[in-house]
Every structure is written in C-alpha cells, then in structure tokens.
C-alpha atoms as a PDB file:
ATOM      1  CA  UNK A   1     120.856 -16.127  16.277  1.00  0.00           C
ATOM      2  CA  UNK A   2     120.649 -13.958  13.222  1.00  0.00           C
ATOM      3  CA  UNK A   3     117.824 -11.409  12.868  1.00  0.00           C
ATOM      4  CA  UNK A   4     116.294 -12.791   9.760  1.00  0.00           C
ATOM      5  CA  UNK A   5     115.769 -16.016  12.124  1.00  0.00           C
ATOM      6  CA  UNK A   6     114.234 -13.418  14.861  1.00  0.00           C
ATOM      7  CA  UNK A   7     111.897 -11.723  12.513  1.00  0.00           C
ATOM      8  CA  UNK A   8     110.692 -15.224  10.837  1.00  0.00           C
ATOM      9  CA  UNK A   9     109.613 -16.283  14.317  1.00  0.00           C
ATOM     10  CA  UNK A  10     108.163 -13.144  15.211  1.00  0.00           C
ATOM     11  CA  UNK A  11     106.096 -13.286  11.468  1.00  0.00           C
ATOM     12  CA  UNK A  12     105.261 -16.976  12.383  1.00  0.00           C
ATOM     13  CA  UNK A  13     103.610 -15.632  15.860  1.00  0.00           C
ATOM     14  CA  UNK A  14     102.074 -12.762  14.381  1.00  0.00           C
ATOM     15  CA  UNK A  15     100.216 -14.987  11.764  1.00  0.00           C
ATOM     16  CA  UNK A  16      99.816 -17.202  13.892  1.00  0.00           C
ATOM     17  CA  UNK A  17      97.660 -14.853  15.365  1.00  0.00           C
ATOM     18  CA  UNK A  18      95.684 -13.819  13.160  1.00  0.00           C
ATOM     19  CA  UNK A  19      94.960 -17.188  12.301  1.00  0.00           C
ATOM     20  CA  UNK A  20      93.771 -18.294  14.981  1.00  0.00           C
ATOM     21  CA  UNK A  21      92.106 -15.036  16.244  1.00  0.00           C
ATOM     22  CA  UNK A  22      90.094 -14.577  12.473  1.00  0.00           C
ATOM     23  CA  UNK A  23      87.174 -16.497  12.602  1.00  0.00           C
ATOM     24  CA  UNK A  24      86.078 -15.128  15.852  1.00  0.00           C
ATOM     25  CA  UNK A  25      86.866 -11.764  14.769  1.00  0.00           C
ATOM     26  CA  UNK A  26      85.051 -12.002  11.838  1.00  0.00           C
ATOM     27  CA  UNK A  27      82.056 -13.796  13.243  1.00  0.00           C
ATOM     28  CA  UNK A  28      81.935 -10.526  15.625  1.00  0.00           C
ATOM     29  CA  UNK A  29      82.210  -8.419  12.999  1.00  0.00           C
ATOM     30  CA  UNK A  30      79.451 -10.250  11.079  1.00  0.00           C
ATOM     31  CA  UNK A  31      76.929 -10.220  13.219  1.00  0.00           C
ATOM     32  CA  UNK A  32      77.631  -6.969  14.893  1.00  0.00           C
ATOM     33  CA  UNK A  33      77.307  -5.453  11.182  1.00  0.00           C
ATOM     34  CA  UNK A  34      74.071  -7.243  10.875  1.00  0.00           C
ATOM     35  CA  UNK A  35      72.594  -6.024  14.256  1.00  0.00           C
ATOM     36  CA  UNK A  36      73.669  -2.542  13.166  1.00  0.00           C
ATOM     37  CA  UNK A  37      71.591  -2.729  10.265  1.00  0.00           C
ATOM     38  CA  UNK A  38      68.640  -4.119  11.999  1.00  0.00           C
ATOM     39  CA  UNK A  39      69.058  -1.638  14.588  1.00  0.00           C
ATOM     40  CA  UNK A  40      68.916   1.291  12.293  1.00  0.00           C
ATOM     41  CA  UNK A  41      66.127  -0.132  10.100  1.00  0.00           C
ATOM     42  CA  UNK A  42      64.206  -0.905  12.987  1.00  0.00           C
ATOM     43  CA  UNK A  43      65.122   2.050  15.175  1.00  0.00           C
ATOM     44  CA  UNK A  44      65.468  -0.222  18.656  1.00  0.00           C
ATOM     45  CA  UNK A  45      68.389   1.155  20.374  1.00  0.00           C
ATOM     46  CA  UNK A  46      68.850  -1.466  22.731  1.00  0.00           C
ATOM     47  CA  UNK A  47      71.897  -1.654  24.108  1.00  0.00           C
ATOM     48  CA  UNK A  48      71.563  -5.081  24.909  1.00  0.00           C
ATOM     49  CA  UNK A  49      70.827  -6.230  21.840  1.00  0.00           C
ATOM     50  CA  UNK A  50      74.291  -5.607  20.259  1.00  0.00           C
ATOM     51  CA  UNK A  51      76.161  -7.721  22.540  1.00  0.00           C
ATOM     52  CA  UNK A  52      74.383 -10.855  23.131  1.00  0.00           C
ATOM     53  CA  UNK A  53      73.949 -12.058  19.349  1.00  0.00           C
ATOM     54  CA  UNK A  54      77.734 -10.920  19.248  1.00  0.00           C
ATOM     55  CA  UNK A  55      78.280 -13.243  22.518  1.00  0.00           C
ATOM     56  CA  UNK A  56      76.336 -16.206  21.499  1.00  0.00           C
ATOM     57  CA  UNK A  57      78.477 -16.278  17.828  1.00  0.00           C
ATOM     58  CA  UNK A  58      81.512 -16.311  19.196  1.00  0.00           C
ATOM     59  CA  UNK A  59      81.091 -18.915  21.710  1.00  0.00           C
ATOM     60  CA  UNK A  60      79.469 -21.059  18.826  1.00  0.00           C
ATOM     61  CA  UNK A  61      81.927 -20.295  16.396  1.00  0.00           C
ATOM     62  CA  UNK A  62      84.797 -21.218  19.202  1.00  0.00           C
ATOM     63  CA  UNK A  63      83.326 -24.127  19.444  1.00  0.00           C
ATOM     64  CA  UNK A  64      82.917 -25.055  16.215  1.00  0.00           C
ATOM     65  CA  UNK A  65      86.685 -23.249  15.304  1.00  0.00           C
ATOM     66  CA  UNK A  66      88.152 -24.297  18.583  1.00  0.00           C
ATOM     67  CA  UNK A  67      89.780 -27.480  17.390  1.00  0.00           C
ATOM     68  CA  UNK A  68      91.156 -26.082  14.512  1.00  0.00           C
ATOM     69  CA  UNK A  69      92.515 -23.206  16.612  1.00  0.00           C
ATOM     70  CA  UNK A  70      94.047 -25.763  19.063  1.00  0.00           C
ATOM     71  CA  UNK A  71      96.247 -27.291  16.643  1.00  0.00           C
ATOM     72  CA  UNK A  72      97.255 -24.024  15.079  1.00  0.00           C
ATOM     73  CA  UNK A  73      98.486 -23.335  18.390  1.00  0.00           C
ATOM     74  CA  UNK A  74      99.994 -26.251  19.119  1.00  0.00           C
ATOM     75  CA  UNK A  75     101.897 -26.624  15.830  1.00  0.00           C
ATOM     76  CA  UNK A  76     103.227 -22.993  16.602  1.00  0.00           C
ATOM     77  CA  UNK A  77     104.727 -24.200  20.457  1.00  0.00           C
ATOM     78  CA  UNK A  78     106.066 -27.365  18.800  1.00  0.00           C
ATOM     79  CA  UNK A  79     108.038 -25.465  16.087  1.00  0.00           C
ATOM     80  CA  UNK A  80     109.483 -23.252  18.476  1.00  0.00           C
ATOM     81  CA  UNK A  81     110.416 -25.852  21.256  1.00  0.00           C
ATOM     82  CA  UNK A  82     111.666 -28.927  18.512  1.00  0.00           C
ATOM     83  CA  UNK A  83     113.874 -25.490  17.685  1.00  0.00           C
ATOM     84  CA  UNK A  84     114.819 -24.506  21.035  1.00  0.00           C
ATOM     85  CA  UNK A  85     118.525 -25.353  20.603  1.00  0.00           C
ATOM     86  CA  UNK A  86     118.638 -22.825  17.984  1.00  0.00           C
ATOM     87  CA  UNK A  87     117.779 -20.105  20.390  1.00  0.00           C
ATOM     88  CA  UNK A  88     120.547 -20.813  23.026  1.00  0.00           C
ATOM     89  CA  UNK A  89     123.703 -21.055  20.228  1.00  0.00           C
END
C-alpha cells in the first residue's frame, strides 16, 4: 500500500463525512441562527426554546436526507470492501 492510496481513502472518508453530516449541520445552524434572532428581537431567553426547533429540524431533515445519506454511506463501505484485496498486498 502506497501512501497516496492511504491518504485518497482517508480524503474519501473525510468527505464522505461531510457529506453526509451537511444537511443536518446546516439545518441546525439554520434554524438555531433564526431562533437567535428571534430571541434577541423578542428578548425571551428561554432556554428551551433554542433546542427544540433545532431538534424537530433535524429529525425532519434526517428524514427527508436520510435516504440520500444511506447510500452515501453505503457507496463509501462498498468501495472500500470491493477494494479490500488492495489493503492486504
């Protein structure tokens, strides 16, 4: 095994990733930036009322995202094991 093959596996996980770790990230960030601004516009300081918008996004956008993600994921595990044989040599 060479290290440029080591590093293009460990770039293919990493973006992998981030792939599949975005939209839920971003939905978070979203709507966490948009309870912020409500908060401060508003003045409420509930504490509460940060994290269950935050909650309720991500679980929809999972499962709206979730198939996607899946075969991300799986396309990533079937790369590496079709190219297992290349690991051992």
């Amino acid at each position: 095994m060479s290290v440029d093959f080591i590093i293009g596996i460990a770039e293919r996980g990493v973006w992998t990733v981030l792939l599949v770790a975005g939209p839920l990230l971003l939905v978070a960030l979203g709507l966490g930036l948009f309870v912020s601004i409500f908060q401060a516009t508003t003045q409420i300081q509930e504490q509460t009322l940060a994290f269950i918008p935050k909650i309720v996004g991500v679980l929809v956008s999972l499962v709206l995202f979730g198939p996607w993600m899946l075969s991300q994921l799986l396309n990533f595990a079937y790369s590496i094991f079709n190219n297992l044989h290349r690991f051992i040599g």
